[in-house]
C-alpha atoms as a PDB file:
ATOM      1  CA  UNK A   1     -51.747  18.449   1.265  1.00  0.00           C
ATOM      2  CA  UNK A   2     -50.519  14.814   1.021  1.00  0.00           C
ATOM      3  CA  UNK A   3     -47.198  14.437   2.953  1.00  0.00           C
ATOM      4  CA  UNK A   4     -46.254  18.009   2.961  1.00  0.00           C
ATOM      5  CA  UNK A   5     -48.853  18.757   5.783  1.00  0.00           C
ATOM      6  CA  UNK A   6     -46.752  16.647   8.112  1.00  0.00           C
ATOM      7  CA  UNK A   7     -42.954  17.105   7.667  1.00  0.00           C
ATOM      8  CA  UNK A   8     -42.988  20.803   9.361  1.00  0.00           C
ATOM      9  CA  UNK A   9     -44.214  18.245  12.618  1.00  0.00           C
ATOM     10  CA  UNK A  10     -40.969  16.013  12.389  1.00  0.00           C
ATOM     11  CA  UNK A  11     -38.440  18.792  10.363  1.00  0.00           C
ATOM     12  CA  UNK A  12     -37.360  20.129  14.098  1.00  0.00           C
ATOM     13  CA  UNK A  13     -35.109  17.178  14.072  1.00  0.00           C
ATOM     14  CA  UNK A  14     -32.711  18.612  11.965  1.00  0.00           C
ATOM     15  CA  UNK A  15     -31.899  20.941  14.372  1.00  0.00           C
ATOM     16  CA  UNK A  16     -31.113  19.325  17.463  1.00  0.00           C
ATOM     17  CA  UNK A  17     -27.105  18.815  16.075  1.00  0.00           C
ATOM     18  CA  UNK A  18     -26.543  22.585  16.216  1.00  0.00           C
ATOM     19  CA  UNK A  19     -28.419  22.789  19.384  1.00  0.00           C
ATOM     20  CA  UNK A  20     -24.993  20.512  20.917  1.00  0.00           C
ATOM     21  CA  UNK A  21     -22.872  21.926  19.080  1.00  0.00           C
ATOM     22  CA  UNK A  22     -23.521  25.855  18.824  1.00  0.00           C
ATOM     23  CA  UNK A  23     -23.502  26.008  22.622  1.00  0.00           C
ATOM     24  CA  UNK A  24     -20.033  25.103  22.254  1.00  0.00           C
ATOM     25  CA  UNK A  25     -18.337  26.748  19.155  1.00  0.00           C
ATOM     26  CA  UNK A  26     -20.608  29.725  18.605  1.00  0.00           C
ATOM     27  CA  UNK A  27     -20.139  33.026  20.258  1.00  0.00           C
ATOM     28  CA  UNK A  28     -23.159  32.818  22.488  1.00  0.00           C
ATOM     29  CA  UNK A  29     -24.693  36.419  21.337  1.00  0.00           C
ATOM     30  CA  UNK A  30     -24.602  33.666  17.882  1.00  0.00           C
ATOM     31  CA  UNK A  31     -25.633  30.832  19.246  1.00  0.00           C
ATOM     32  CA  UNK A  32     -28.617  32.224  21.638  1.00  0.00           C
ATOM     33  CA  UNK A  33     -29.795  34.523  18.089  1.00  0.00           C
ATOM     34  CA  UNK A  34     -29.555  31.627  15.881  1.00  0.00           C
ATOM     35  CA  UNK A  35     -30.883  29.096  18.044  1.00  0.00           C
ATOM     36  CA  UNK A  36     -33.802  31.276  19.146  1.00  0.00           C
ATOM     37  CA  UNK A  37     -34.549  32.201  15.462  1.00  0.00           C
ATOM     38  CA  UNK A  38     -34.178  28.118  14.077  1.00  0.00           C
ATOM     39  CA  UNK A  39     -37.393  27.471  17.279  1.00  0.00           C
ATOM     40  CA  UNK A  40     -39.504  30.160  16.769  1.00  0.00           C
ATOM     41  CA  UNK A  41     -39.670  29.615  12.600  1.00  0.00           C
ATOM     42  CA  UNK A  42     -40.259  25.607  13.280  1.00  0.00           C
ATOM     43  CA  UNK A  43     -42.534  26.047  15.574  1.00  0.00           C
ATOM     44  CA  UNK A  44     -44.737  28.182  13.903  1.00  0.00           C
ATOM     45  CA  UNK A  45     -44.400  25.664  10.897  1.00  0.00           C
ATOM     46  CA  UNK A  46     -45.583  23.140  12.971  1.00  0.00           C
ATOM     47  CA  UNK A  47     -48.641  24.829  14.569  1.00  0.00           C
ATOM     48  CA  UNK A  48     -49.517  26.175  11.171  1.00  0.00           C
ATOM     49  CA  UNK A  49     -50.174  22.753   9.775  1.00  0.00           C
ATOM     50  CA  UNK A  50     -51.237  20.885  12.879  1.00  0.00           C
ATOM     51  CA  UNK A  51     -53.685  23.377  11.942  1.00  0.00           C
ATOM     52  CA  UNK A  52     -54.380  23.101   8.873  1.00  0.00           C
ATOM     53  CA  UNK A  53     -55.216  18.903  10.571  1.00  0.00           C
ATOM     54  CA  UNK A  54     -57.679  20.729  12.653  1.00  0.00           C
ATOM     55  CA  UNK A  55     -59.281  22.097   9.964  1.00  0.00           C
ATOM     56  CA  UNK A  56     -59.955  18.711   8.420  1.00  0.00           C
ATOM     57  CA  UNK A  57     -61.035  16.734  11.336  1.00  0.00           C
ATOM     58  CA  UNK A  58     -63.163  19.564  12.182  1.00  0.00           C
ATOM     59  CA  UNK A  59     -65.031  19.329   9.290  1.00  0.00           C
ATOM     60  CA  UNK A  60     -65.535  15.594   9.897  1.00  0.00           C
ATOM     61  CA  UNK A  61     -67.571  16.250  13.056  1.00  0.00           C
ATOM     62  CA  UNK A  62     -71.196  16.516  13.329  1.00  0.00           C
ATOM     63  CA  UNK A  63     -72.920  19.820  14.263  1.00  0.00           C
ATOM     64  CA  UNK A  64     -69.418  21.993  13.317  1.00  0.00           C
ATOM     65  CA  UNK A  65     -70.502  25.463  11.740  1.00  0.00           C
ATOM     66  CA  UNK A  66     -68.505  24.980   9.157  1.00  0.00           C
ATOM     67  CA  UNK A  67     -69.891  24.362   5.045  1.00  0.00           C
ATOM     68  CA  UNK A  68     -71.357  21.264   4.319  1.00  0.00           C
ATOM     69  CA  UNK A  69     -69.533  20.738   1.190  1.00  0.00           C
ATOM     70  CA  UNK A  70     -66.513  20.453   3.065  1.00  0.00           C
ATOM     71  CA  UNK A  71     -67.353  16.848   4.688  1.00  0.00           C
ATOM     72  CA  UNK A  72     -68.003  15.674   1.169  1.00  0.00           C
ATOM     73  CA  UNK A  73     -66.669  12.315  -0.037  1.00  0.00           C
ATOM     74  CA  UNK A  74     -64.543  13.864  -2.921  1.00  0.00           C
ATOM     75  CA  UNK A  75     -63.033  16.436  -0.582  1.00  0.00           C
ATOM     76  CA  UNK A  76     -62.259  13.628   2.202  1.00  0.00           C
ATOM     77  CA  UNK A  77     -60.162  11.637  -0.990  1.00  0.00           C
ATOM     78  CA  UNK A  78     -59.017  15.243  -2.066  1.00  0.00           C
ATOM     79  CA  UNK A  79     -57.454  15.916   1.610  1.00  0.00           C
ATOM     80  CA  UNK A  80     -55.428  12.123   2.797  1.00  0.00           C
ATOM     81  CA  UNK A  81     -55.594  11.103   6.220  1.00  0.00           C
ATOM     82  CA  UNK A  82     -58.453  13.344   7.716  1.00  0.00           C
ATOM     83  CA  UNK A  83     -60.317  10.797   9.341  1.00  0.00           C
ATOM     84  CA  UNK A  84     -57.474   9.362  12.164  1.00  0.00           C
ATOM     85  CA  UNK A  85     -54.960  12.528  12.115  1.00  0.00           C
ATOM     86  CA  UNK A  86     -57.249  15.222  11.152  1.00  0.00           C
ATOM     87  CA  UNK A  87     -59.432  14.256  14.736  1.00  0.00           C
ATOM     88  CA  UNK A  88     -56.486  13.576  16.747  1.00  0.00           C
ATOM     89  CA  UNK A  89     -54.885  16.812  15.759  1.00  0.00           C
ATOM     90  CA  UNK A  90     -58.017  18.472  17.695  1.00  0.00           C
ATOM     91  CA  UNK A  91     -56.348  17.425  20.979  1.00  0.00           C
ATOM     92  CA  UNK A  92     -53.440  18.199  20.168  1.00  0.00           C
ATOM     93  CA  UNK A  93     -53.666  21.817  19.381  1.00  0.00           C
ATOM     94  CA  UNK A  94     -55.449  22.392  21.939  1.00  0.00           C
ATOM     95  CA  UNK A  95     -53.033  20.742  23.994  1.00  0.00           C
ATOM     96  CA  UNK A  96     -50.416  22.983  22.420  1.00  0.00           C
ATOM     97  CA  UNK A  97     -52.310  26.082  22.538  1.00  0.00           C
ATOM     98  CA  UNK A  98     -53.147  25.478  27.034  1.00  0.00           C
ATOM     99  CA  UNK A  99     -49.454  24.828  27.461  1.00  0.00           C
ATOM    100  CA  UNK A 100     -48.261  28.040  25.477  1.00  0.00           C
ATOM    101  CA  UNK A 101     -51.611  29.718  28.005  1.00  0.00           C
ATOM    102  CA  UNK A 102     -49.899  28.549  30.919  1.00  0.00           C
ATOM    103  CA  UNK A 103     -46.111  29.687  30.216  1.00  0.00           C
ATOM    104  CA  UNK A 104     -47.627  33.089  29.037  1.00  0.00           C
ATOM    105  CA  UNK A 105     -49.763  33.445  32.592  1.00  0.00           C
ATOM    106  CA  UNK A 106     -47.073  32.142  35.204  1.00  0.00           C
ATOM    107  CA  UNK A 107     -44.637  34.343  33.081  1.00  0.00           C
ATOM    108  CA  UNK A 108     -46.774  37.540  33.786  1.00  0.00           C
ATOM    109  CA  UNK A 109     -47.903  36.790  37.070  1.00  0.00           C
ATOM    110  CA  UNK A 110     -44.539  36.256  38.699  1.00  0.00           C
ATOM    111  CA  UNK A 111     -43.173  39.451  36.592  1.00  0.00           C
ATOM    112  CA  UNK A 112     -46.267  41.590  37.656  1.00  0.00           C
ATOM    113  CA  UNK A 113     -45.847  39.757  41.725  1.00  0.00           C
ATOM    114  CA  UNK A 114     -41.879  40.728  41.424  1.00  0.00           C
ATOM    115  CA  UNK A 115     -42.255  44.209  40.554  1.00  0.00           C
ATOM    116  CA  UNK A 116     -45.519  44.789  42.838  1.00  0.00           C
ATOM    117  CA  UNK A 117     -43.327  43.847  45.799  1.00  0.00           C
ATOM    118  CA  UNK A 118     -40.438  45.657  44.917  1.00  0.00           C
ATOM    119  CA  UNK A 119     -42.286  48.922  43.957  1.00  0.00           C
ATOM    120  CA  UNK A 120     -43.972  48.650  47.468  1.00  0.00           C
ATOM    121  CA  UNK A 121     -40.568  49.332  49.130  1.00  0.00           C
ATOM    122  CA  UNK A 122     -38.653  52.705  49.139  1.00  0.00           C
ATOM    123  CA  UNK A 123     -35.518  51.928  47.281  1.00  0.00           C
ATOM    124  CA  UNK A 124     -36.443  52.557  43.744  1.00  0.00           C
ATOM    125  CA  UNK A 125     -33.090  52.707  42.354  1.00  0.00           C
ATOM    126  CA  UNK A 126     -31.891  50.083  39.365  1.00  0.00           C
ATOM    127  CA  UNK A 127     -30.371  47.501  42.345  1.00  0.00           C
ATOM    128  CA  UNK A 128     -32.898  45.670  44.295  1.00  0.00           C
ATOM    129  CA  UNK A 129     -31.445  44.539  47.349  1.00  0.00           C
ATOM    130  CA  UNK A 130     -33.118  42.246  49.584  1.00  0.00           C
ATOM    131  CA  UNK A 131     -32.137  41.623  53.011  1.00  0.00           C
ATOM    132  CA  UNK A 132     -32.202  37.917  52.799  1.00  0.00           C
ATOM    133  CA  UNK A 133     -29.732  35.622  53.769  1.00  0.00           C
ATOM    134  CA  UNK A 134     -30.619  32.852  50.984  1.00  0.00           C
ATOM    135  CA  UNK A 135     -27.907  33.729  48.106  1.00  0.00           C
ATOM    136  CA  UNK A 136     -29.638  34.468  44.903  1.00  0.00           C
ATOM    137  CA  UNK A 137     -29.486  37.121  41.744  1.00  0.00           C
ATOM    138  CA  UNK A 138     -31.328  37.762  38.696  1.00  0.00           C
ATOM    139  CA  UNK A 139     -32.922  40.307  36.367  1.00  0.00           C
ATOM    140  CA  UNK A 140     -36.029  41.290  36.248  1.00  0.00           C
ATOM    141  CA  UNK A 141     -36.877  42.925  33.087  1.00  0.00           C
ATOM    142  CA  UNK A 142     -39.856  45.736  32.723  1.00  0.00           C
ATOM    143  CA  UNK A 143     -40.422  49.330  32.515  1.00  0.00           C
ATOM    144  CA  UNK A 144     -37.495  50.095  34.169  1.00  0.00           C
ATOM    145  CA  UNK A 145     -35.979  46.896  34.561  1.00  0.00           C
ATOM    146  CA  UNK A 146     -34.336  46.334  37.554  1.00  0.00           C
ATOM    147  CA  UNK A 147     -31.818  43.492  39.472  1.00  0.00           C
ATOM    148  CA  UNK A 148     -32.184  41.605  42.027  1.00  0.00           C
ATOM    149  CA  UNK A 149     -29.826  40.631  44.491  1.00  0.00           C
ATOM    150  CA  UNK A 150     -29.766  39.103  48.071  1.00  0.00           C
ATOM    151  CA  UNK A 151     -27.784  40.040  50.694  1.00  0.00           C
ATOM    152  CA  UNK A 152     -26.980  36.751  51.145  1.00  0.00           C
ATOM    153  CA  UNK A 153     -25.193  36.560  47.649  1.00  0.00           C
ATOM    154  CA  UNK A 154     -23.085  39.816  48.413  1.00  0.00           C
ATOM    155  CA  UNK A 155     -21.987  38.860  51.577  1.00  0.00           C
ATOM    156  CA  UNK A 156     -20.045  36.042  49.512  1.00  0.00           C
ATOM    157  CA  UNK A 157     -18.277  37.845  47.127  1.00  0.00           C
ATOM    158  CA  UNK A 158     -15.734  40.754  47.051  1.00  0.00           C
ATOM    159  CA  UNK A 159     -15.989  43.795  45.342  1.00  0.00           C
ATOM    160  CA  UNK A 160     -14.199  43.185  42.208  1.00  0.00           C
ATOM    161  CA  UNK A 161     -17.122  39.991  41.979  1.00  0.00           C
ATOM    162  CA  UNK A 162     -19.938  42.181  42.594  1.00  0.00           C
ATOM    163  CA  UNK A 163     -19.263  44.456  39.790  1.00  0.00           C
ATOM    164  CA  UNK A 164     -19.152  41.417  37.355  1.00  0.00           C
ATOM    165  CA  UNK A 165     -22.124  40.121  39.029  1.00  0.00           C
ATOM    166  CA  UNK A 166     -24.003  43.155  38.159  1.00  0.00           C
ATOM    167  CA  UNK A 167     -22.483  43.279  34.705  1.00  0.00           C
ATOM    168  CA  UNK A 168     -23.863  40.148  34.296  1.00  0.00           C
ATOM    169  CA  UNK A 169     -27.398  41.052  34.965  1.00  0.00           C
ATOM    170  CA  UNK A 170     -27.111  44.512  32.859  1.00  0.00           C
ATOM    171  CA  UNK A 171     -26.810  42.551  30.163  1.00  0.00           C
ATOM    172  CA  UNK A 172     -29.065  40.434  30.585  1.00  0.00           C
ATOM    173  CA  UNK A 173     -31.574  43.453  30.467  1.00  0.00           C
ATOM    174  CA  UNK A 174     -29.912  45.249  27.664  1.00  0.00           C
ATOM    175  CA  UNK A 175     -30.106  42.501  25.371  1.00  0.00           C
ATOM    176  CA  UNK A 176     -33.744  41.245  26.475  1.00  0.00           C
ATOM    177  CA  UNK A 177     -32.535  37.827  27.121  1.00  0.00           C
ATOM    178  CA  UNK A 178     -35.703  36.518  29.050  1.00  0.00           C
ATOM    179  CA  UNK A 179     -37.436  37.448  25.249  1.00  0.00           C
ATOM    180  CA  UNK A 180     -35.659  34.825  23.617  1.00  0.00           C
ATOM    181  CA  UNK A 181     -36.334  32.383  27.007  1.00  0.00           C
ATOM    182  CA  UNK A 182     -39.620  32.926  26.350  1.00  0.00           C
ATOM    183  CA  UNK A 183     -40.213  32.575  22.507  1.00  0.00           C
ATOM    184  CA  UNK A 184     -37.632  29.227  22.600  1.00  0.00           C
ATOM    185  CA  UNK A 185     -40.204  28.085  25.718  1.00  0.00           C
ATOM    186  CA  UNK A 186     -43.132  28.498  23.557  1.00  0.00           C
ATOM    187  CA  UNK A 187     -41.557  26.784  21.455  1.00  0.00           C
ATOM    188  CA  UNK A 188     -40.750  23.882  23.211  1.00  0.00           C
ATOM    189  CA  UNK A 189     -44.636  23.725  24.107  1.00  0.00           C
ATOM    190  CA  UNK A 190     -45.599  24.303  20.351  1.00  0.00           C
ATOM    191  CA  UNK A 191     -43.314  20.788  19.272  1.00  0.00           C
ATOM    192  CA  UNK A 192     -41.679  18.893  21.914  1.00  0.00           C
ATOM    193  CA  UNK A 193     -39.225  17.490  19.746  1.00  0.00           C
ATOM    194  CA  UNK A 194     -37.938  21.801  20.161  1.00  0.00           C
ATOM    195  CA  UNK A 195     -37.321  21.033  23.548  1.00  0.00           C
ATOM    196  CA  UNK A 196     -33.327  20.433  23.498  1.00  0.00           C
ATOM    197  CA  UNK A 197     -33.333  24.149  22.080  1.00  0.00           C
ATOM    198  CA  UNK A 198     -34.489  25.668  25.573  1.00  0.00           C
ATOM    199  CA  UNK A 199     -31.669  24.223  27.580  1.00  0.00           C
ATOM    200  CA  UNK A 200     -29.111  25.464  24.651  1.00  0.00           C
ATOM    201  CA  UNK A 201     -30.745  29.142  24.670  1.00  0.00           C
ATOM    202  CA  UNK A 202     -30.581  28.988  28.428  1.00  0.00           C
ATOM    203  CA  UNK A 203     -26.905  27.790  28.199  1.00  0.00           C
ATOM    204  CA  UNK A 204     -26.019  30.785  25.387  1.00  0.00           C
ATOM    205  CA  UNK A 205     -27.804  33.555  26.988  1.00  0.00           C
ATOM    206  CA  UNK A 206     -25.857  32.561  30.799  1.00  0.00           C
ATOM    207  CA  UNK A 207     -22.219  32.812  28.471  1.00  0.00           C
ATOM    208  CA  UNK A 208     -23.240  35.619  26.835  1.00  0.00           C
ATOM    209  CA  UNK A 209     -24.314  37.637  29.790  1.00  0.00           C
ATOM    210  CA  UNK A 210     -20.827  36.310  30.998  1.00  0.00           C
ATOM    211  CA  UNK A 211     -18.496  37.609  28.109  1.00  0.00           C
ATOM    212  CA  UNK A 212     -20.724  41.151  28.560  1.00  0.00           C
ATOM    213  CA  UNK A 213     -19.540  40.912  32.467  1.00  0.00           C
ATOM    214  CA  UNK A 214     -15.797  39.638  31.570  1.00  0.00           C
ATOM    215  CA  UNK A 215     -15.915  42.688  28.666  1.00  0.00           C
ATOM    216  CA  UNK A 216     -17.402  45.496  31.624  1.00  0.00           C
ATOM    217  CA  UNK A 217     -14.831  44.176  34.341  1.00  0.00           C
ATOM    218  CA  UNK A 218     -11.438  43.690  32.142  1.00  0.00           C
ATOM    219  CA  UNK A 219     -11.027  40.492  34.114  1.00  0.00           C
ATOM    220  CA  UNK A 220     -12.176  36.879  32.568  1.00  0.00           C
ATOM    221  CA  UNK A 221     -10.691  35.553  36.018  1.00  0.00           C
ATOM    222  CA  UNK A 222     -13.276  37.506  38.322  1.00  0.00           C
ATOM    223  CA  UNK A 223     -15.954  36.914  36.181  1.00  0.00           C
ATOM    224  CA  UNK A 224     -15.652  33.153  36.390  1.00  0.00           C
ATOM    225  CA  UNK A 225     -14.522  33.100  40.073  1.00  0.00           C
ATOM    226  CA  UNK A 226     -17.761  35.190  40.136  1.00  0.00           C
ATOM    227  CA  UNK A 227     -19.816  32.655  38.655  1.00  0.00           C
ATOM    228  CA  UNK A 228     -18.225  29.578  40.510  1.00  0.00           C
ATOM    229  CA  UNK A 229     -18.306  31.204  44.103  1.00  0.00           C
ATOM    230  CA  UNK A 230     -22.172  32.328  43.238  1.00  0.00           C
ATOM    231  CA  UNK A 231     -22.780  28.533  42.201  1.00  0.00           C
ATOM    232  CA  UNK A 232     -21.595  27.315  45.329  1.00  0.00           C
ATOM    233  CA  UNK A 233     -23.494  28.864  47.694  1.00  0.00           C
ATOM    234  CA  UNK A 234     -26.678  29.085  45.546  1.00  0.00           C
ATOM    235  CA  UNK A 235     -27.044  25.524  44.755  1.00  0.00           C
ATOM    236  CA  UNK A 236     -29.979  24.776  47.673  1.00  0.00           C
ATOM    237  CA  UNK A 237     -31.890  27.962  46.676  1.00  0.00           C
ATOM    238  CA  UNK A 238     -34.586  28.364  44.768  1.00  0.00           C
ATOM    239  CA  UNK A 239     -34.339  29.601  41.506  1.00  0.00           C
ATOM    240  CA  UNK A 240     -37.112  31.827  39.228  1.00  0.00           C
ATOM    241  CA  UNK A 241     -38.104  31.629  35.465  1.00  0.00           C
ATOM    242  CA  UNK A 242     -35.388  34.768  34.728  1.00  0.00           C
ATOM    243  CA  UNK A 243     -32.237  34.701  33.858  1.00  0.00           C
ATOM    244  CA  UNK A 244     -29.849  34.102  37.232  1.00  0.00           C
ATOM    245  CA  UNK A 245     -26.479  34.649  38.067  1.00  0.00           C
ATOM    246  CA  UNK A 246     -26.071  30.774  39.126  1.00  0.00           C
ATOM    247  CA  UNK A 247     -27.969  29.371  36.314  1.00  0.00           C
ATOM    248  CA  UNK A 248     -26.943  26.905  33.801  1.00  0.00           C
ATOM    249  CA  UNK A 249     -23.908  24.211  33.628  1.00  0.00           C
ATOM    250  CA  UNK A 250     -21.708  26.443  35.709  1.00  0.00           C
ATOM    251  CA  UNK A 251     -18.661  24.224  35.427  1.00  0.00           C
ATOM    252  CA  UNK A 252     -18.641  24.650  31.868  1.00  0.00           C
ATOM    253  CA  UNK A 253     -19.368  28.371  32.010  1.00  0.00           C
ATOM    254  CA  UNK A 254     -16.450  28.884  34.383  1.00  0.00           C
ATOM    255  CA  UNK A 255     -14.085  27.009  31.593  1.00  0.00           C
ATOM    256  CA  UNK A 256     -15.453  29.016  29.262  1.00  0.00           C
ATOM    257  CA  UNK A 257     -14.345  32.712  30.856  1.00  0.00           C
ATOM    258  CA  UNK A 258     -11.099  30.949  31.999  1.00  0.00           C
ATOM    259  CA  UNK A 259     -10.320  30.862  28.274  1.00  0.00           C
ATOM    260  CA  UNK A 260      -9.676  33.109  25.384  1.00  0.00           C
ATOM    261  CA  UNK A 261     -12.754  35.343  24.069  1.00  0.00           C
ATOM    262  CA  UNK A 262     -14.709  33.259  21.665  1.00  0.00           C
ATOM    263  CA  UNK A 263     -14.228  34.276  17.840  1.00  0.00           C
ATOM    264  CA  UNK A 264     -17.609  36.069  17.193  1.00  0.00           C
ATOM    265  CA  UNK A 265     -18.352  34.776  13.015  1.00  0.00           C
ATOM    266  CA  UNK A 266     -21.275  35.212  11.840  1.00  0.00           C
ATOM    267  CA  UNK A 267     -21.734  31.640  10.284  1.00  0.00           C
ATOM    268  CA  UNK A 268     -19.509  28.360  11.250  1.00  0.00           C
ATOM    269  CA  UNK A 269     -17.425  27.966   8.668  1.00  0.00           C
ATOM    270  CA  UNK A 270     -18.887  25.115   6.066  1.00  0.00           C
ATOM    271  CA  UNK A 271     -16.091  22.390   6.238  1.00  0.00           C
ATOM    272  CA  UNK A 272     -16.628  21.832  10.746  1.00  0.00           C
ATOM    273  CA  UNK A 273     -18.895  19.709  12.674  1.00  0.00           C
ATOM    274  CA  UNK A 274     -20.669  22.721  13.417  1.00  0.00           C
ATOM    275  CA  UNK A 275     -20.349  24.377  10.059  1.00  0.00           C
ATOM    276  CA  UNK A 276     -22.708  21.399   8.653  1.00  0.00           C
ATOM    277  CA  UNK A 277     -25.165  21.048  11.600  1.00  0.00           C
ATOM    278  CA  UNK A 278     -26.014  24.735  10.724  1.00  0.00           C
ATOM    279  CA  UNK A 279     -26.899  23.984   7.171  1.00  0.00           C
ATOM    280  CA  UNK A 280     -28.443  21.024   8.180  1.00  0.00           C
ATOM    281  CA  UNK A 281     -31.019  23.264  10.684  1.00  0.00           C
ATOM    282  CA  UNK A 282     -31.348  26.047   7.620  1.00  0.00           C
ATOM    283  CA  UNK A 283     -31.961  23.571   5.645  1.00  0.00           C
ATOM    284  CA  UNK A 284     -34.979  21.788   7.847  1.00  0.00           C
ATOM    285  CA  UNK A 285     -35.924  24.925   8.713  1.00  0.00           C
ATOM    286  CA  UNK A 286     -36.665  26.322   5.092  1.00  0.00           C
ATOM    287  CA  UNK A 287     -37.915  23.084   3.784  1.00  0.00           C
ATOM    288  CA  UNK A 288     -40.595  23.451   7.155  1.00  0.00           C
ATOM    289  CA  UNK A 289     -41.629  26.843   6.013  1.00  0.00           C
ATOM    290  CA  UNK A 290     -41.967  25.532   2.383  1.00  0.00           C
ATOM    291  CA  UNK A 291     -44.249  22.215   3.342  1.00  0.00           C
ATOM    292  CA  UNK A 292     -46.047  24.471   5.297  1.00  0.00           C
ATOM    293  CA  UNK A 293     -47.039  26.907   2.853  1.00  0.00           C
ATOM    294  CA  UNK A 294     -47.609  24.427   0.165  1.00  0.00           C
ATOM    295  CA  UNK A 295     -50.190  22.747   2.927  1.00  0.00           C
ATOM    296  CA  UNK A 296     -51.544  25.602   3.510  1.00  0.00           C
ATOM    297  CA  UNK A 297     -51.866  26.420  -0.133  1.00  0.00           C
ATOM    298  CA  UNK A 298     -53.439  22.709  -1.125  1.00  0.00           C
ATOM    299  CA  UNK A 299     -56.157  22.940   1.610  1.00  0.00           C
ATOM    300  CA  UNK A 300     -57.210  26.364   0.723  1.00  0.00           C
ATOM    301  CA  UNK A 301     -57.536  25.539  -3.055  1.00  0.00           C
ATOM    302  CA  UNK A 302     -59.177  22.118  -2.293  1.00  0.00           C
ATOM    303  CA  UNK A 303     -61.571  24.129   0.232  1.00  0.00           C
ATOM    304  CA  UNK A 304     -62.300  26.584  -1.972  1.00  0.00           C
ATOM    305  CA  UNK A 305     -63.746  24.771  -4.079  1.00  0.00           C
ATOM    306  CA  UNK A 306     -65.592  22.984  -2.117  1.00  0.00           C
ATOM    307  CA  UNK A 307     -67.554  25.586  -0.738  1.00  0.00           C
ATOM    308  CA  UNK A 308     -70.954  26.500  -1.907  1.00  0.00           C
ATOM    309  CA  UNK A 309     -70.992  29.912  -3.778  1.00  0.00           C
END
């Protein structure tokens, strides 16, 4: 296993440069994909071989069911490291594995709580309004997904506003956005060092939601008046863990619709700030999947044969 076992652990590092900078010169359908795509893959690197660490401080304690011959003095100097690392890596998987538990159960529980109180009421239709003077808005995705709006937050916007409100939300169903919240938030829990990726996904999904809205409307100018008049009288509400109306850096948001339509490439080009933190990530990010595997590979052949036919 030797070093390989524990690059995939510090290899999300490389991607915290496009993290800044996609946010900001990627179309955000891009950025959100990309970004999303960069966690998830690093992640699972990283949970693969902390492990594969289990596995080898596991086999160092006394009583565990697993073969004898794998606590063997020529397998411990076959397999580095296993007596510090391999036992701390206990905790932290299962530190990792309660904190991916909880996102998963609060997740459900206030999608299952949203939908049980709105199905109890006799509007049924695809717009949820309550009758609520706090100003809020979000999606709520399911089977039929359906938006949520106060009517606090119509009462402070004109038509023209509501429609790109609403737009705003659609999309945010149609494309599934609160799926890639939630794989970049397990993430997050799976490597902290992944966490700088949420707040860009949250970012990208928020301007892409917004182009969708600017598209629906014909008017960039409603959209963002939209989004800063919804900011302003939302900022003392509560928010939930969907995707809402008011959500994100909203002053940057409202730049972004008040200029032209972002070029939608499907790469940065090479010679750009951005261009290079890309290859930089795909480059971390394949060289993660590769140390993995060959961990993974080493500790199965070493295992293997240490095992008693």
């Amino acid at each position: 296993m030797g070093v390989f076992v524990f690059l995939p652990l510090v290899l999300p590092l490389t991607a915290l440069p496009i993290a800044r900078l996609a946010e900001r010169h990627l179309h955000p359908r891009r950025a959100a994909r990309l970004l999303t795509a960069v966690a998830v893959i690093l992640a699972s690197c990283s949970t693969l071989c902390l492990g594969l660490l289990v596995v080898v401080g596991t086999a160092q304690l006394p009583g565990n069911p697993l073969p004898d011959g794998w606590s063997d003095p020529e397998v411990r100097e076959a397999v580095p490291h296993d007596q510090f690392f391999g036992k701390a890596a206990i905790l932290a998987l299962l530190m990792v594995a309660t904190a991916c538990v909880c996102v998963v159960v609060r997740h459900r529980r206030f999608h299952a709580l949203a939908h049980r109180t709105l199905d109890s009421g006799p509007d049924r239709s695809e717009v949820a309004v309550l009758r609520d003077l706090s100003p809020y808005a979000y999606a709520l995705p399911g089977a039929p997904g359906r938006i949520v709006v106060s009517t606090g937050m119509l009462a402070c916007l004109d038509p023209a506003e509501r429609e790109a409100l609403l737009a705003h939300e659609r999309a945010h169903l149609a494309d599934r956005h609160h799926r890639l919240l939630l794989a970049v938030r397990l993430a997050g829990c799976a490597n902290p060092l992944l966490r700088p990726l949420m707040s860009a996904v949250t970012y990208s999904t928020e301007r892409w939601a917004d182009e969708e809205a600017a598209r629906v409307t014909g008017d960039r100018r409603t959209a963002a008046r939209a989004v800063g008049k919804a900011a302003l009288v939302s900022r003392r509400a509560s928010a939930p863990p969907l995707p809402a109306f008011a959500a994100g850096p909203v002053p940057r948001r409202v730049a972004a619709l008040l200029g032209p339509v972002p070029p939608d490439r499907r790469w940065p080009p090479a010679l750009t700030p951005t261009g290079v933190a890309a290859y930089v990530a795909a480059a971390g990010t394949a060289l993660s999947a590769l140390s993995a595997l060959d961990a993974a590979i080493a500790l199965f052949l070493v295992l293997e044969a240490a095992t008693p036919l």
